[in-house]
N, C-alpha and C. Protein backbone atom coordinates (compact mmCIF):
# COMPACT_ATOMS: atom_id res chain seq x y z
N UNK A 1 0.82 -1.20 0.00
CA UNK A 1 0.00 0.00 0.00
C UNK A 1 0.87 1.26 0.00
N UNK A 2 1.98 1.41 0.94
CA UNK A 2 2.86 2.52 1.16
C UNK A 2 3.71 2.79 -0.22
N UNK A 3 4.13 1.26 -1.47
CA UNK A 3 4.44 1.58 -2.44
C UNK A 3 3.49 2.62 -3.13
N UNK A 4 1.93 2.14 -3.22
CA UNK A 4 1.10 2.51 -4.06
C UNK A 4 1.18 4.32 -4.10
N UNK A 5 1.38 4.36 -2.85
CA UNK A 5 1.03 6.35 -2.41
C UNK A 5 2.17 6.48 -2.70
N UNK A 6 3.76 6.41 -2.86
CA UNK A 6 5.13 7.15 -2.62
C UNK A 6 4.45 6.87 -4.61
N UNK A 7 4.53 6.19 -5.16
CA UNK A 7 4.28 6.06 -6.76
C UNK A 7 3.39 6.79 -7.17
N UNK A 8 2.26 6.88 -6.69
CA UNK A 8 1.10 8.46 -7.27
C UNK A 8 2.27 9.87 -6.80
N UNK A 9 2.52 9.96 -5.57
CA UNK A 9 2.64 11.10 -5.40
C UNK A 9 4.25 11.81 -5.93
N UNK A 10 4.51 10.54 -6.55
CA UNK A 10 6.07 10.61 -7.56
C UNK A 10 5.42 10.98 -9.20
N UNK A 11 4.42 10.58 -9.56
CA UNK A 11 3.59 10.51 -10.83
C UNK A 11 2.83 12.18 -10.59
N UNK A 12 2.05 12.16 -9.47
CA UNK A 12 1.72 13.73 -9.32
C UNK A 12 3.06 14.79 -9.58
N UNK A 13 3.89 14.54 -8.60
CA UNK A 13 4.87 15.97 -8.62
C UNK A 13 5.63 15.74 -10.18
N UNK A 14 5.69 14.45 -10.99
CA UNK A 14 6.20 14.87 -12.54
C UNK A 14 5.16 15.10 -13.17
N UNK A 15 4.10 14.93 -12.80
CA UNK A 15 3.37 15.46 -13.92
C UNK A 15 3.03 17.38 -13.84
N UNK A 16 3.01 17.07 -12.07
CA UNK A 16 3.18 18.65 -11.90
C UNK A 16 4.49 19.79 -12.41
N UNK A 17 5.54 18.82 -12.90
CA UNK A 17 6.86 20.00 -13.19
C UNK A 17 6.76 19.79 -14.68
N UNK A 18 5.60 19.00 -15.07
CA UNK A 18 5.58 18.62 -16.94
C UNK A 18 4.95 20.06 -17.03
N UNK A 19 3.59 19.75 -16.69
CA UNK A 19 2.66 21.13 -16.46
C UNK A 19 3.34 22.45 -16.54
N UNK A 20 4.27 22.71 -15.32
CA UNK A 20 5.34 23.75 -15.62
C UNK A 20 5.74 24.30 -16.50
N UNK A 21 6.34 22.85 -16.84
CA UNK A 21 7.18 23.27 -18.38
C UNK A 21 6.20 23.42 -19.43
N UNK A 22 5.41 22.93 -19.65
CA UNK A 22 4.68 23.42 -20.70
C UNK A 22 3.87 24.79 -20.67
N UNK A 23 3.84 25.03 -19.69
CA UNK A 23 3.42 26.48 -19.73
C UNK A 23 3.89 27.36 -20.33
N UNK A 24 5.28 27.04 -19.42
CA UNK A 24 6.34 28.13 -20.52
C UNK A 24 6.58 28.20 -21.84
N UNK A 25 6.41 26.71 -22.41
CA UNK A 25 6.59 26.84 -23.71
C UNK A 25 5.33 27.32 -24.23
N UNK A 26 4.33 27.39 -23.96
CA UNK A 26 3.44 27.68 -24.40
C UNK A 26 2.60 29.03 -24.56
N UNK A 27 3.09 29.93 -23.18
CA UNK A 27 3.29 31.50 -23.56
C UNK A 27 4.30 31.72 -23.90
N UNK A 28 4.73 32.80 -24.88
CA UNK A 28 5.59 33.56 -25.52
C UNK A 28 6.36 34.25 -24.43
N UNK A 29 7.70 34.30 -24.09
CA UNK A 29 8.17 35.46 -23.36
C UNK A 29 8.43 36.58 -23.74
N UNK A 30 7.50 37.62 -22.79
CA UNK A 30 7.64 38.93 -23.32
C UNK A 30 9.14 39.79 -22.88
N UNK A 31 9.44 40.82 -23.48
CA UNK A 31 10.43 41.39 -23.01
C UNK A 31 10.35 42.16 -21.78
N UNK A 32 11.16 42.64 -20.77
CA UNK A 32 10.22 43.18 -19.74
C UNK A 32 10.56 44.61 -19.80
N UNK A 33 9.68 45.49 -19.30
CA UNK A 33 9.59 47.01 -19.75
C UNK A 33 10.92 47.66 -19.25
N UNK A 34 11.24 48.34 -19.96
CA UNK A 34 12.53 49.09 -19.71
C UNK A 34 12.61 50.06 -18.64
N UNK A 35 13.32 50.09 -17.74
CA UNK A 35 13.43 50.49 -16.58
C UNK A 35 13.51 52.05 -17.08
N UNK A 36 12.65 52.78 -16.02
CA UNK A 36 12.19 54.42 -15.79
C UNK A 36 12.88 54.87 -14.88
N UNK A 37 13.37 56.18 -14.58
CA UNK A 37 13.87 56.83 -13.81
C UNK A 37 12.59 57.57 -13.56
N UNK A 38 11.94 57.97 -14.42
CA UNK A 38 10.51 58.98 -14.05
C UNK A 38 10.24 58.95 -15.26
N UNK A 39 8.67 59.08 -15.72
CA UNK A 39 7.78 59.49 -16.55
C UNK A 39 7.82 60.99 -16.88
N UNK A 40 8.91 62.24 -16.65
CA UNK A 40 9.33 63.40 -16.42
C UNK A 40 8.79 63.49 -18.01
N UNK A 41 8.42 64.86 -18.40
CA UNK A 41 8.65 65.26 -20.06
C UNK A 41 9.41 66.81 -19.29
N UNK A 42 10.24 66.06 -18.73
CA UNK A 42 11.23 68.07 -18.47
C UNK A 42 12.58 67.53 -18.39
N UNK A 43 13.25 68.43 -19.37
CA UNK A 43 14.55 68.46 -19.44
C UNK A 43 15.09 69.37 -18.59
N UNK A 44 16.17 69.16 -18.65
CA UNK A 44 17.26 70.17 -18.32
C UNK A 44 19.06 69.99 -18.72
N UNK A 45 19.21 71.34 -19.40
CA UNK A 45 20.54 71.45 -19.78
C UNK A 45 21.75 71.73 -19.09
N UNK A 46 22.86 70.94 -18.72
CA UNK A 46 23.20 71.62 -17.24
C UNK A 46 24.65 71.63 -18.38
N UNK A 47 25.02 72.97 -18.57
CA UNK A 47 25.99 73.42 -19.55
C UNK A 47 26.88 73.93 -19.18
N UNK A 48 28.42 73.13 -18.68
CA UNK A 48 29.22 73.41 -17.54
C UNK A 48 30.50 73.69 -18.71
N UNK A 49 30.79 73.35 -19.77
CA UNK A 49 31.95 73.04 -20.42
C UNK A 49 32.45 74.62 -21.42
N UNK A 50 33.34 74.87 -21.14
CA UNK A 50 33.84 76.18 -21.66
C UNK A 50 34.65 75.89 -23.21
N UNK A 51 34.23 74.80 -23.54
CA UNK A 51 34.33 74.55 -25.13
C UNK A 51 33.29 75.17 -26.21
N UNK A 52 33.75 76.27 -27.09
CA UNK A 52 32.94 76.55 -27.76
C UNK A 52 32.44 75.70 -28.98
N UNK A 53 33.30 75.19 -29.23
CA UNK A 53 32.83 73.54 -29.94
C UNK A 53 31.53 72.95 -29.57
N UNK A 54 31.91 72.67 -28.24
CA UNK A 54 30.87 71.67 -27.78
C UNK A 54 29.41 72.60 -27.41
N UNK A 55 29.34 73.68 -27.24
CA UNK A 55 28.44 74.62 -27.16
C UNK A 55 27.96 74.66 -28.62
N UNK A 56 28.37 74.59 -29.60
CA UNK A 56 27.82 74.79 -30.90
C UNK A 56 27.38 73.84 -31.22
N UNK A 57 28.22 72.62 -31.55
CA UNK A 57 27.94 71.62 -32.40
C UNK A 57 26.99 70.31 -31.18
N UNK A 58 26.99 70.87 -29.48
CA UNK A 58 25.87 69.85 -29.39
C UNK A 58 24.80 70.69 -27.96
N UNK A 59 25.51 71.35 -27.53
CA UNK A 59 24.71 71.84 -26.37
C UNK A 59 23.53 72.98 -26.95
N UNK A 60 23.94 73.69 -28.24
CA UNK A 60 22.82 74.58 -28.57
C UNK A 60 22.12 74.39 -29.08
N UNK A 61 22.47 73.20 -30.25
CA UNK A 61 21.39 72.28 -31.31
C UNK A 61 20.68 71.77 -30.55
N UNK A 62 21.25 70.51 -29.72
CA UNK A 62 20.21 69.79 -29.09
C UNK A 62 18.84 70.28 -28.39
N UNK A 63 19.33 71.42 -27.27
CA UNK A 63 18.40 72.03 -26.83
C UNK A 63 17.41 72.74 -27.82
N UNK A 64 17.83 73.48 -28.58
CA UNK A 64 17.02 74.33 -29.61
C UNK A 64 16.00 73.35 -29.85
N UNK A 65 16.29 72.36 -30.70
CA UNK A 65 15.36 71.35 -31.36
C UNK A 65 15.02 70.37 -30.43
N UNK A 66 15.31 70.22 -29.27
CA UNK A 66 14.27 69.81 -28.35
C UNK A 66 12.98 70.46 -27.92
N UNK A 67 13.21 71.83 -27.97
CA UNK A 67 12.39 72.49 -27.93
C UNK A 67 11.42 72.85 -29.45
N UNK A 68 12.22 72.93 -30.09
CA UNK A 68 11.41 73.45 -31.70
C UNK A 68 10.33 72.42 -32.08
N UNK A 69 10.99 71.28 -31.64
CA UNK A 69 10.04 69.78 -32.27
C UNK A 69 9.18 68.78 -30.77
N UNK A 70 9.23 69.82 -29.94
CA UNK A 70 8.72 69.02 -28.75
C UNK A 70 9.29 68.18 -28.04
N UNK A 71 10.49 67.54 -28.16
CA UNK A 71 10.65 66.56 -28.08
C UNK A 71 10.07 66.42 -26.04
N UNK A 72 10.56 67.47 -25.60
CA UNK A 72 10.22 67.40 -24.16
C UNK A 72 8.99 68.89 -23.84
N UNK A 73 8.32 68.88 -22.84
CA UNK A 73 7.06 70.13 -22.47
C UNK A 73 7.91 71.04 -22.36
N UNK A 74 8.50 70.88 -21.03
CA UNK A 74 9.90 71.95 -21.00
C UNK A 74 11.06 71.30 -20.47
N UNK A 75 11.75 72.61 -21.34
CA UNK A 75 13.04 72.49 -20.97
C UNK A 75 14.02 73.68 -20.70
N UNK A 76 14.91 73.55 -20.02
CA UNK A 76 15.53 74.48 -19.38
C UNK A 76 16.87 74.34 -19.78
N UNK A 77 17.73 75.53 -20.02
CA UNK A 77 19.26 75.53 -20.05
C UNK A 77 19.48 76.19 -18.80
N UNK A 78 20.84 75.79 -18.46
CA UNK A 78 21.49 75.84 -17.42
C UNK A 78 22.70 76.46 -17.60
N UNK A 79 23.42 77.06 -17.30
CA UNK A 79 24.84 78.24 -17.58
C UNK A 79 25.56 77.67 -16.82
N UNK A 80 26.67 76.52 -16.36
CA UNK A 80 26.94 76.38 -14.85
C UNK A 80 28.37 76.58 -15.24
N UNK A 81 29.24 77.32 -14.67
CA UNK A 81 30.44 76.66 -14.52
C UNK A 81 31.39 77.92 -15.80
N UNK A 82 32.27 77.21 -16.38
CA UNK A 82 33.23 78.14 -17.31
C UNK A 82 31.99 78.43 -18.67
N UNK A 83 31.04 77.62 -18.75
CA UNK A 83 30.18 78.53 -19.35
C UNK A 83 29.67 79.40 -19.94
N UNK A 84 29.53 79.98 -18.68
CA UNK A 84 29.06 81.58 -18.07
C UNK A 84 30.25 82.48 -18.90
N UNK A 85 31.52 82.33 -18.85
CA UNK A 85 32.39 82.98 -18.84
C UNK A 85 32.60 82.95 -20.46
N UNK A 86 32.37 81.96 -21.02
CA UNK A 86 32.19 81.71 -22.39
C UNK A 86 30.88 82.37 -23.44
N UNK A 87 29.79 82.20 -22.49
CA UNK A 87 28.72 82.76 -23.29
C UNK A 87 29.03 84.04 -23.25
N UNK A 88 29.80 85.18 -22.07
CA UNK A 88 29.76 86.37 -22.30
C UNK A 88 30.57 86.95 -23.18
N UNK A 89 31.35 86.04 -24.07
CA UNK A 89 32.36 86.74 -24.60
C UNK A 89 31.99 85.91 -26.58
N UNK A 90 31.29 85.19 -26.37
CA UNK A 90 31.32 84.50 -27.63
C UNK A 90 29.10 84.90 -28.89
N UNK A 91 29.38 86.18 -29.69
CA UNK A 91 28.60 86.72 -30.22
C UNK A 91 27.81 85.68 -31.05
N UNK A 92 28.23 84.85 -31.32
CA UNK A 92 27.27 83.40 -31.94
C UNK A 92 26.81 82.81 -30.89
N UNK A 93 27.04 82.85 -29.61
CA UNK A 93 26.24 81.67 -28.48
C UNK A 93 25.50 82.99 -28.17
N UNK A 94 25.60 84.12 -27.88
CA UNK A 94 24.28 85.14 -27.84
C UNK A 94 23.42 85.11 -28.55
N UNK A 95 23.94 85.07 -30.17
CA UNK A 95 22.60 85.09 -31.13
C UNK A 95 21.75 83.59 -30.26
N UNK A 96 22.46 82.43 -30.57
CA UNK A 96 21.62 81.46 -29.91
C UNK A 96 21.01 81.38 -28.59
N UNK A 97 21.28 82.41 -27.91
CA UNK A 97 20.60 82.60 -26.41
C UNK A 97 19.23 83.33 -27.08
N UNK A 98 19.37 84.19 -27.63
CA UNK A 98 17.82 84.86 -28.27
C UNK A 98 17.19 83.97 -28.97
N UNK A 99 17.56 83.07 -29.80
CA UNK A 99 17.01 82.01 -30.55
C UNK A 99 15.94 81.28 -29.52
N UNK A 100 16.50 80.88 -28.59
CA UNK A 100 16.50 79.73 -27.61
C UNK A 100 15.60 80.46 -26.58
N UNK A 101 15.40 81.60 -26.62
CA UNK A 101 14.58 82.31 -25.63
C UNK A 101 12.98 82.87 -26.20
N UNK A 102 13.36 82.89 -27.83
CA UNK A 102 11.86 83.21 -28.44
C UNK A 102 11.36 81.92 -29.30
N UNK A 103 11.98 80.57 -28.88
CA UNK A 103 11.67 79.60 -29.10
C UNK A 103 10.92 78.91 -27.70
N UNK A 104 11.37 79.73 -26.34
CA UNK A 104 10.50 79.35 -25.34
C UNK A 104 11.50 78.09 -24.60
N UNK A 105 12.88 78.40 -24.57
CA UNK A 105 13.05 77.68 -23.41
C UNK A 105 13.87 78.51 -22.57
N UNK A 106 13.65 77.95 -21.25
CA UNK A 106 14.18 78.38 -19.94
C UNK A 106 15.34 78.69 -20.07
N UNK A 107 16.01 80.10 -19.58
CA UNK A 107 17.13 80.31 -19.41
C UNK A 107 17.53 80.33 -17.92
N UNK A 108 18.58 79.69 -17.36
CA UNK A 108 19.50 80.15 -16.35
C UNK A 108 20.84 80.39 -16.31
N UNK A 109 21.20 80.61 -15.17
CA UNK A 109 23.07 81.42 -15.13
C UNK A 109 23.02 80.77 -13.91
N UNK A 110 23.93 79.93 -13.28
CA UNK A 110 24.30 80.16 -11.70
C UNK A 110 25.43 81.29 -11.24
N UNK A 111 24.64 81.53 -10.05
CA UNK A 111 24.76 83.23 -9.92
C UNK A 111 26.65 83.21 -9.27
N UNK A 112 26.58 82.30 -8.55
CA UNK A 112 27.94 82.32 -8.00
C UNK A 112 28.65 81.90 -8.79
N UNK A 113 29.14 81.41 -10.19
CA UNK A 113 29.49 80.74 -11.28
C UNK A 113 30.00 82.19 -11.73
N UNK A 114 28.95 82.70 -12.19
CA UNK A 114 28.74 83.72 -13.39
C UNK A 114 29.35 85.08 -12.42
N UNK A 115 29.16 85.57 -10.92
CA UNK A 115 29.80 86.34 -9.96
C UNK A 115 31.92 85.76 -10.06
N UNK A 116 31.73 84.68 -10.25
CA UNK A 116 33.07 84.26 -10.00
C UNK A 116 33.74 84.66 -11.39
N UNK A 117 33.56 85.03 -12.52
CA UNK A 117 34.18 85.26 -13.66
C UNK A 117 33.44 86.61 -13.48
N UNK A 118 33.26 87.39 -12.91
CA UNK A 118 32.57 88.81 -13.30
C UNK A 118 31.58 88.69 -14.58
N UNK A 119 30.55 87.99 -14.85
CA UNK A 119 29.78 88.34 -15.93
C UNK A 119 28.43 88.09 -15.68
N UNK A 120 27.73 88.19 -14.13
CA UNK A 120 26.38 88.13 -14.00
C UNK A 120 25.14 89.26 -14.71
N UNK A 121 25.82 90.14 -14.55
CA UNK A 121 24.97 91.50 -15.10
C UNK A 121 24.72 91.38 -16.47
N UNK A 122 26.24 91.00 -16.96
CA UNK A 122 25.81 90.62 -18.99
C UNK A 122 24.94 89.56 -18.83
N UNK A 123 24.86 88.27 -18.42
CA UNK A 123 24.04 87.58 -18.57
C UNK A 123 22.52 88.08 -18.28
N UNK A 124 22.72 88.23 -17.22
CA UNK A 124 20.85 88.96 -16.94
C UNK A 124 20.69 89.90 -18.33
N UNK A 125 21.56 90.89 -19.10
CA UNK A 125 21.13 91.29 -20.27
C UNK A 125 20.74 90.60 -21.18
N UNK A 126 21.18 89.67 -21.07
CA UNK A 126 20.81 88.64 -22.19
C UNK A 126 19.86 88.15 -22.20
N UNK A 127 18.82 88.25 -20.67
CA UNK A 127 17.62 87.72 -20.68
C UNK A 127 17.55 86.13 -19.72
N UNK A 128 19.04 85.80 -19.35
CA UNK A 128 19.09 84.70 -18.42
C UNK A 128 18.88 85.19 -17.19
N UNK A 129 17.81 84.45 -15.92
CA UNK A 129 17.50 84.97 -14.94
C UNK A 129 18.75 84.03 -14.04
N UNK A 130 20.11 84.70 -13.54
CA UNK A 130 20.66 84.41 -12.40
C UNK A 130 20.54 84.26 -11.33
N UNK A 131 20.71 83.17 -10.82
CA UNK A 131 20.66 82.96 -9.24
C UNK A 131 21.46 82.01 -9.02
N UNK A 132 21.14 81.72 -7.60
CA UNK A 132 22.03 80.58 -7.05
C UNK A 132 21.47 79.09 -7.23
N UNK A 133 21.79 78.26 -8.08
CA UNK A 133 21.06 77.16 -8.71
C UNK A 133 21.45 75.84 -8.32
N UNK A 134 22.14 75.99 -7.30
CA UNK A 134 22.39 74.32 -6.29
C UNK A 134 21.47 73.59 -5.99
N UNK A 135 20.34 74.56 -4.98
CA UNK A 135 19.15 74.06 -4.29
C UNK A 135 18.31 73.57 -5.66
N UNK A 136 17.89 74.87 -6.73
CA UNK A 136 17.07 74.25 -7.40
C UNK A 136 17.21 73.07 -8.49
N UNK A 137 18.63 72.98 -8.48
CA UNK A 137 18.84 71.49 -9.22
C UNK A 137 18.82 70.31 -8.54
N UNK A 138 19.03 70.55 -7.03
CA UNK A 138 18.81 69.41 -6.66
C UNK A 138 17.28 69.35 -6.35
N UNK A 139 16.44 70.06 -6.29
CA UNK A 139 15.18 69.71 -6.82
C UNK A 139 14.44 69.00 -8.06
N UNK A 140 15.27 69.44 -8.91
CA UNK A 140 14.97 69.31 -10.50
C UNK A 140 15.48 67.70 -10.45
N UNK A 141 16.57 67.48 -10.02
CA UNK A 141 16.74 65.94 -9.67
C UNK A 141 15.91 64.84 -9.13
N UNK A 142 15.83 65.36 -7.72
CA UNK A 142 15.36 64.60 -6.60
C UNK A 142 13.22 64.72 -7.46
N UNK A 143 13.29 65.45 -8.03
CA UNK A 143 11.61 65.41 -8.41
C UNK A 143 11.29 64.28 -10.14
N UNK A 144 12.66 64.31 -10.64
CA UNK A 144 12.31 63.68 -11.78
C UNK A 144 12.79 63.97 -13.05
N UNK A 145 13.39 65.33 -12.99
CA UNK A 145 13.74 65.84 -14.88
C UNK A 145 14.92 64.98 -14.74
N UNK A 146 14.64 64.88 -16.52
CA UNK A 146 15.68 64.92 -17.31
C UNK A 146 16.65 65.83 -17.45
N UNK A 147 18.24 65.25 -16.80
CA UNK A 147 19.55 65.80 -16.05
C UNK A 147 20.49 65.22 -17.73
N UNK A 148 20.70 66.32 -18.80
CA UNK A 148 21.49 66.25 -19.99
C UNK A 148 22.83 66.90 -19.23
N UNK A 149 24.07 66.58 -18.95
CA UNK A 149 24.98 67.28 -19.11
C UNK A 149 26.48 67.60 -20.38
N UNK A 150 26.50 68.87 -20.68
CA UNK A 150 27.49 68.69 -21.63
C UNK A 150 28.62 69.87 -20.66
């Protein structure tokens, strides 16, 4: 009798890991969704590099036509760093600061950045609102945007 039960319940648990397996073969495996940092549609440009190169050929395009074609609701540039010191002296990254400002995206300067090379006042002419932009980036972080740095 004790054969009879150890033999069903050896016949149950393979038929139970057959079952298994056929399951699997039998749904398709899907791929699994690609991991999110946030559902954010807000950028931000955090534009630290005092290469006028790299200001032309990717930090002003990109943003521009992120903005021109939607790609994000908003988006914001960011002045941080040698920058500042670059945009005040270079007459093609101005034209593109006006571009970029009647195309509707956010301008900033960090104020202690732009104080540390003497050029906060030109920037505010330009239409970038300066301040001190530590706190609010680490907001802009800790809440969800999209953090581009060049």
């Amino acid at each position: 009798m004790k054969k009879w039960i150890v033999i069903s319940l050896v016949i149950l648990m393979f038929s139970g890991i057959l079952a298994l397996g056929q399951e699997k073969k039998e749904s398709p495996k899907s791929p699994p969704a690609p991991m999110m940092a946030g559902d954010s549609d807000q950028l931000a440009v955090l534009w630290t590099s005092g290469d006028p190169e790299v200001a032309k050929k990717m930090v002003f395009i990109y943003t521009y036509n992120a903005k021109k074609y939607n790609w994000f609701k908003q988006i914001r540039l960011i002045v941080w760093g040698a920058s500042t010191k670059l945009l005040s002296k270079d007459k093609e990254l101005q034209d593109w600061i006006g571009k970029m400002k009647e195309a509707g995206v956010e301008l900033y300067a960090c104020k202690w950045c732009s104080d540390s090379y003497g050029v906060s006042e030109q920037l505010t002419k330009m239409g970038i609102e300066v301040i001190y932009y530590g706190k609010p980036l680490t907001k802009m972080i800790k809440s969800g945007w999209h953090i581009l740095t060049f």
